[in-house]
Protein backbone atom coordinates (compact mmCIF):
# COMPACT_ATOMS: atom_id res chain seq x y z
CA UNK A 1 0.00 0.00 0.00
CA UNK A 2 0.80 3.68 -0.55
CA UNK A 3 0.84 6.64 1.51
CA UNK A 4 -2.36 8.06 -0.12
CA UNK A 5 -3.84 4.53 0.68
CA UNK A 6 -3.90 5.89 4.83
CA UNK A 7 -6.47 7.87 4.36
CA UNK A 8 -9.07 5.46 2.52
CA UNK A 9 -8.33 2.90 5.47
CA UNK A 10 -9.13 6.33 8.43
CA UNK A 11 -12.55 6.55 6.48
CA UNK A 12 -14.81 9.89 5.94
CA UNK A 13 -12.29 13.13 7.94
CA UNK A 14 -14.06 14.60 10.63
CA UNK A 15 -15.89 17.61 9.72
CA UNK A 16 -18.10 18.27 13.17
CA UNK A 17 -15.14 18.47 16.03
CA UNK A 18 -18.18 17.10 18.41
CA UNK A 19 -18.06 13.52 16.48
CA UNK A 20 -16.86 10.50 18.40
CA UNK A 21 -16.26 11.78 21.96
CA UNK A 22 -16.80 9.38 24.91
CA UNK A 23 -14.88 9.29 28.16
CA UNK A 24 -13.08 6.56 30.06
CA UNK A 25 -10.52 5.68 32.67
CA UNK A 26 -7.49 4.46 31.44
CA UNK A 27 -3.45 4.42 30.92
CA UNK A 28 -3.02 4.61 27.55
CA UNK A 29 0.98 5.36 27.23
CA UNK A 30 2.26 2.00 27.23
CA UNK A 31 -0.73 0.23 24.63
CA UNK A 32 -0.20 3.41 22.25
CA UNK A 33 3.76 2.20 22.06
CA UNK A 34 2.72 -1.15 21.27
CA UNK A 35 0.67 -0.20 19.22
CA UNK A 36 2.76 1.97 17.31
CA UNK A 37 5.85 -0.39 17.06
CA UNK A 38 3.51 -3.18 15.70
CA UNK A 39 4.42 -3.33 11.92
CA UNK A 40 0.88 -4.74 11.30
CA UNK A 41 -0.21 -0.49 11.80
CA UNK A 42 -2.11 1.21 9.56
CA UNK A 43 0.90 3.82 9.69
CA UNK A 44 3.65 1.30 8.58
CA UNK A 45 1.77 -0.65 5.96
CA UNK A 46 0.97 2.39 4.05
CA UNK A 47 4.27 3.65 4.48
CA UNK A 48 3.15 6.72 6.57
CA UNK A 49 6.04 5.44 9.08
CA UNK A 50 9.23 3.57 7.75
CA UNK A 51 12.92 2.89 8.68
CA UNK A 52 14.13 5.90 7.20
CA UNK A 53 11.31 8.67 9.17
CA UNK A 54 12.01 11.07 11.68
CA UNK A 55 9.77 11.28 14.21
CA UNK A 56 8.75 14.11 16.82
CA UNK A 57 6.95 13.80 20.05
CA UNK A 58 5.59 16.00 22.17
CA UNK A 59 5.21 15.72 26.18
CA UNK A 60 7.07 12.51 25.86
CA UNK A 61 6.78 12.27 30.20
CA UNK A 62 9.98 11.02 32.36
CA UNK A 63 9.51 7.40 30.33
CA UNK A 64 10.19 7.92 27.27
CA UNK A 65 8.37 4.79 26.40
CA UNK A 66 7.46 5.75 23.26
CA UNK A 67 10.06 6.81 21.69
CA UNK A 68 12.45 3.38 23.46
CA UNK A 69 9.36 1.40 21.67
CA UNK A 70 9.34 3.17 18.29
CA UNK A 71 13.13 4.62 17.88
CA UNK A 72 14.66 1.01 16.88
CA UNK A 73 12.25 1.16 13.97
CA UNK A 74 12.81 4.64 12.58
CA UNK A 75 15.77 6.67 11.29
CA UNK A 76 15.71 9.39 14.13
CA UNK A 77 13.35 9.74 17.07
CA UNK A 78 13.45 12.82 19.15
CA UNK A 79 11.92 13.08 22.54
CA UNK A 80 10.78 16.62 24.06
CA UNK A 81 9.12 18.02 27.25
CA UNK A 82 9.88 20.66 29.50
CA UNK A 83 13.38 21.01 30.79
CA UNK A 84 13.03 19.59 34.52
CA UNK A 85 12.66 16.22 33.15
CA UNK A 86 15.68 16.05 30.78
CA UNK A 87 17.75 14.38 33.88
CA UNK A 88 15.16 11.69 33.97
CA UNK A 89 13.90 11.37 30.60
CA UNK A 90 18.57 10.73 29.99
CA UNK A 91 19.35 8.80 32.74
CA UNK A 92 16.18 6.32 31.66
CA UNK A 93 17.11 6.56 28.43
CA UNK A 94 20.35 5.04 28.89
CA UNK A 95 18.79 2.60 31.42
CA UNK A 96 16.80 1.06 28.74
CA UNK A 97 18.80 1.59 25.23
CA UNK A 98 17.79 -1.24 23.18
CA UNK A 99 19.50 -1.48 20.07
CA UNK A 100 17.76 0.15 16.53
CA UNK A 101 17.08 -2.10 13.63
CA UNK A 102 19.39 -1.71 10.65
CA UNK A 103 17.85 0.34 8.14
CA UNK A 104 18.16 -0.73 4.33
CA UNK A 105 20.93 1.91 4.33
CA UNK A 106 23.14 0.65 6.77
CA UNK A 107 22.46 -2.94 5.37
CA UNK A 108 23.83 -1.88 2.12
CA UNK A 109 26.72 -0.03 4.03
CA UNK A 110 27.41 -2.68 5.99
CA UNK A 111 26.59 0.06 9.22
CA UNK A 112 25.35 -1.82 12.97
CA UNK A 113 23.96 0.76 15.12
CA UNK A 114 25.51 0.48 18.70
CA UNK A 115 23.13 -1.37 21.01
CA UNK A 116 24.45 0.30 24.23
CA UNK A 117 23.64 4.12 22.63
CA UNK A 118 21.32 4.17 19.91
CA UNK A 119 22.28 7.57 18.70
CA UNK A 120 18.61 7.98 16.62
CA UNK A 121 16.82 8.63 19.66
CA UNK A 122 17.61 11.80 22.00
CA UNK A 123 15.75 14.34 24.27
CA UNK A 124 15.74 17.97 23.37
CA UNK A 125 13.69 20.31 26.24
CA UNK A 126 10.53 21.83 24.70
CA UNK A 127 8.07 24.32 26.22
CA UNK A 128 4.89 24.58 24.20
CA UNK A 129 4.30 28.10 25.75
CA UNK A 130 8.25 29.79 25.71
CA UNK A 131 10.27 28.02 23.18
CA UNK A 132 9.84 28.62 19.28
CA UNK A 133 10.03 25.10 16.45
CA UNK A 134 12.50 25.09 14.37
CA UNK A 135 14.77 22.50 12.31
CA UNK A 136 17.56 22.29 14.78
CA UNK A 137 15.00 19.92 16.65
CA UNK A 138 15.73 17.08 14.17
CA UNK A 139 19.50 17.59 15.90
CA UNK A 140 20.63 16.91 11.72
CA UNK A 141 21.85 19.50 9.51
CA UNK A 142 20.50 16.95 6.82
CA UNK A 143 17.07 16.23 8.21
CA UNK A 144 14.75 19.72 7.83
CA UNK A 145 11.60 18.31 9.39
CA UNK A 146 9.84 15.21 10.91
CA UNK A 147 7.91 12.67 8.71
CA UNK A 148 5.72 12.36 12.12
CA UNK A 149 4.66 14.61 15.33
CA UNK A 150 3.26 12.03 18.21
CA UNK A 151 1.64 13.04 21.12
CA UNK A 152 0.69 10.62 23.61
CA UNK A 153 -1.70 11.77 26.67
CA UNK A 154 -1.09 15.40 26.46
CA UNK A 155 -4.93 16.91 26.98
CA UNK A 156 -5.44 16.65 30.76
CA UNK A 157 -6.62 20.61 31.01
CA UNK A 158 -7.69 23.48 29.24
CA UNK A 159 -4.33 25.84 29.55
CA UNK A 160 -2.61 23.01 27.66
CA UNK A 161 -4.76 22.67 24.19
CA UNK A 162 -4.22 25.90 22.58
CA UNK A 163 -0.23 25.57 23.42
CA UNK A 164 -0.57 22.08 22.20
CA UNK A 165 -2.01 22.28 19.34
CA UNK A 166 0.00 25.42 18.01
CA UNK A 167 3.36 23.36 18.66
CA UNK A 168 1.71 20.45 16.96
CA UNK A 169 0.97 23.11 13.45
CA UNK A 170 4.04 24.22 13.68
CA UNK A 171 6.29 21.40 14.19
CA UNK A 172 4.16 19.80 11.07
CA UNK A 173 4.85 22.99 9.16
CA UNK A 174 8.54 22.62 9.34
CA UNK A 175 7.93 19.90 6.12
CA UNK A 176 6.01 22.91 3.97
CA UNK A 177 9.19 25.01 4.86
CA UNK A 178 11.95 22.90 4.16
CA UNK A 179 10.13 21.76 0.86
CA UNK A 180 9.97 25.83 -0.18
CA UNK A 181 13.23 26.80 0.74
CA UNK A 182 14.31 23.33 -1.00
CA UNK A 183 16.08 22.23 1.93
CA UNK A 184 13.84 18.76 1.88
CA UNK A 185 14.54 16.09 -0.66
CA UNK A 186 11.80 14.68 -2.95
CA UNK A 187 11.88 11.48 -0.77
CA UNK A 188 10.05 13.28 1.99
CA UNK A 189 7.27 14.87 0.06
CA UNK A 190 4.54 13.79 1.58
CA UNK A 191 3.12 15.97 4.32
CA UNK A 192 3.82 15.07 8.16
CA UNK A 193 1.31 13.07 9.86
CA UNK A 194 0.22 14.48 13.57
CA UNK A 195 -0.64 11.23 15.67
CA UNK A 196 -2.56 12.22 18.62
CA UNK A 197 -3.54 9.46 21.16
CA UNK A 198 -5.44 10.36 24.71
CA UNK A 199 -7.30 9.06 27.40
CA UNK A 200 -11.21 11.10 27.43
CA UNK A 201 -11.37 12.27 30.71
CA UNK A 202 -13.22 14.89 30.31
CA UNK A 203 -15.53 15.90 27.56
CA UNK A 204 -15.77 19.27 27.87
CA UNK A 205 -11.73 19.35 27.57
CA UNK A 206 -11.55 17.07 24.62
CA UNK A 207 -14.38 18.76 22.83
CA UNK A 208 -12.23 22.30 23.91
CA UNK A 209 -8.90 20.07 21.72
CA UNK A 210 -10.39 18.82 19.04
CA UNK A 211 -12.16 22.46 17.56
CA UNK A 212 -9.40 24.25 18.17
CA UNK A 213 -7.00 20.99 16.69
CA UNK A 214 -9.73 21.28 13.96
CA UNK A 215 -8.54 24.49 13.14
CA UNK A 216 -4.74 23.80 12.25
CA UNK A 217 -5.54 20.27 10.74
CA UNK A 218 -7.80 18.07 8.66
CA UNK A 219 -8.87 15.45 11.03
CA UNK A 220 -9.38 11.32 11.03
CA UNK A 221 -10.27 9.79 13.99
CA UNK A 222 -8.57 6.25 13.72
CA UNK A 223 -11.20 3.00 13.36
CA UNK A 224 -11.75 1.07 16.47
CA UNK A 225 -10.60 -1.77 14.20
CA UNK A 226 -7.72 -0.62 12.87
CA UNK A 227 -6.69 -0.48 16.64
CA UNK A 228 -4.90 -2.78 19.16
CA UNK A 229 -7.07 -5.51 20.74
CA UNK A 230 -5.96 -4.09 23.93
CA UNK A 231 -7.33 -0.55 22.92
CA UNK A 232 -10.00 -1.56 21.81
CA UNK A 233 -10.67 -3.14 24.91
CA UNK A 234 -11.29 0.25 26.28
CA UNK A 235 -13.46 2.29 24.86
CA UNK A 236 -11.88 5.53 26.67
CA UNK A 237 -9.09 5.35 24.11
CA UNK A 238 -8.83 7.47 21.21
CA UNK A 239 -6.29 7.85 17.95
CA UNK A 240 -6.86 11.21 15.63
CA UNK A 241 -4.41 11.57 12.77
CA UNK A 242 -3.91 15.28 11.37
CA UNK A 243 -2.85 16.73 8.41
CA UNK A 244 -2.57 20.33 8.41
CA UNK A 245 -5.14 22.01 6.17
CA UNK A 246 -2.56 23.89 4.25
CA UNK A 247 -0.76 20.90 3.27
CA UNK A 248 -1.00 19.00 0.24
CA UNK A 249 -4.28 17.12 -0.10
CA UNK A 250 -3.89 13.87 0.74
C-alpha cells in the first residue's frame, strides 16, 4: 500500500469536532507504544512510518516509552518536554537503550547501530508556551523536518490545548518550509502526519482540543478496528491523525 492509501483505510475526515467523543478511565501510554511499534499499523503498511522517518513527540513524560518502543524502527526519534525532566527522561534513556534495527541503508553499508547508545533517539527540552520550532530539533543538519509529530496523553486541562495544538501546526509545518526553501529532498514529500492518542477524561476538555485541533488540521479519527485488541478493549481510548489544512491534499 501507498501513503495516499492511509487515508481510505481512516474513512470519511471529521468535519463536526463534536463527532466521536466518549470518556473513560485508562493508561493509555504503554498500549499506544505497542501499538505503534507493531508493523501490522495502519501507519507502517501504508508507508506513513518507515525505517528511514524522523519522528517528533511532544510531552514525551519522564519514560520515554514511546520513543524506546518506536526509535529502533525509525531513522531518528526525538523526545521533548519541558526542561526539569531532561535528567530523567537521559538517565532512563540510557537505562533502557535497546538497540535500533538496521535500516536498508546501513544494510547496504554494511553500518550496525551500537546497542548500548542508539544515537537515533535523543531528548531535546521543549516548552509549548516559551520556546519557538524550528529545524535544529531534528539535531541533523540533513534532516529539515519530521515525517511524524506524536503526542501521547497530552490533553489533561484546558491551559494546555491551545499551546498544544499550536506546537503540533508548527512542528508539522517545518515539512512545507523545508520543501519551499528546497532544503527537503523529494523522498520526503509527503506531508507530516500528527498522531494524537489520549485518554477522554473529560468531555468538555476534549471537545475544547479537538475544535481548536480542527482548526490547524484536517482530522481522522482512527477505526476502532484498525486499533490494538488491547485498545479496543477500552473504549476511553482514542487515535486522531492530522494533516494540516494547508498541506498538500492527501
Amino acid at each position: 500500500m501507498a501513503f495516499g492509501d492511509l487515508f481510505g483505510l481512516l474513512g470519511p475526515e471529521i468535519q463536526d469536532p463534536e463527532e466521536g467523543m466518549s470518556d473513560g478511565p485508562w493508561k493509555i501510554t504503554p498500549l499506544i507504544a505497542s501499538w505503534l511499534s507493531s508493523l501490522d499499523n495502519l501507519l507502517w503498511k501504508t508507508g506513513a512510518l518507515s525505517s528511514s522517518s524522523s519522528v517528533l513527540e511532544l510531552g514525551c513524560g519522564i519514560s520515554g516509552l514511546v520513543g524506546l518502543t518506536v526509535s529502533p524502527l525509525v531513522s531518528r526519534y526525538v523526545l521533548t518536554d519541558q526542561t526539569y525532566v531532561a535528567r530523567l527522561v537521559e538517565k532512563n534513556l540510557e537505562e533502557n537503550a535497546v538497540p535500533q534495527q538496521r535500516s536498508s541503508y546501513q544494510k547496504r553499508k554494511g553500518k550496525s547501530p551500537s546497542a548500548a547508545n542508539p544515537v537515533n533517539l535523543g531528548f531535546s527540552a521543549l516548552d509549548w508556551e516559551l520556546d519557538e520550532v524550528t529545524t535544529s530539533l531534528t539535531g541533523s543538519s540533513d534532516v529539515a523536518s519530521f515525517d511524524a509529530v506524536i503526542a501521547c496523553d497530552c490533553i489533561y486541562n484546558d491551559a494546555l490545548i491551545e499551546p498544544l495544538v499550536q506546537t503540533c501546526a508548527d512542528a508539522c509545518s517545518l515539512r512545507q518550509r523545508s520543501q519551499e526553501s528546497g532544503a527537503q529532498s523529494n523522498e520526503a514529500a509527503a506531508p507530516a502526519l500528527c498522531v494524537v492518542a489520549q485518554q477522554l477524561r473529560d468531555p468538555e476538555i476534549f471537545e475544547g482540543w479537538i475544535r481548536e485541533f480542527s482548526r490547524h488540521f484536517r482530522v481522522w479519527r482512527v477505526p476502532e478496528e484498525m486499533l490494538s485488541k488491547e485498545l479496543r478493549a477500552n473504549p476511553g481510548f482514542v487515535v486522531h491523525i492530522g494533516v494540516l489544512k494547508n498541506a498538500v491534499a492527501p
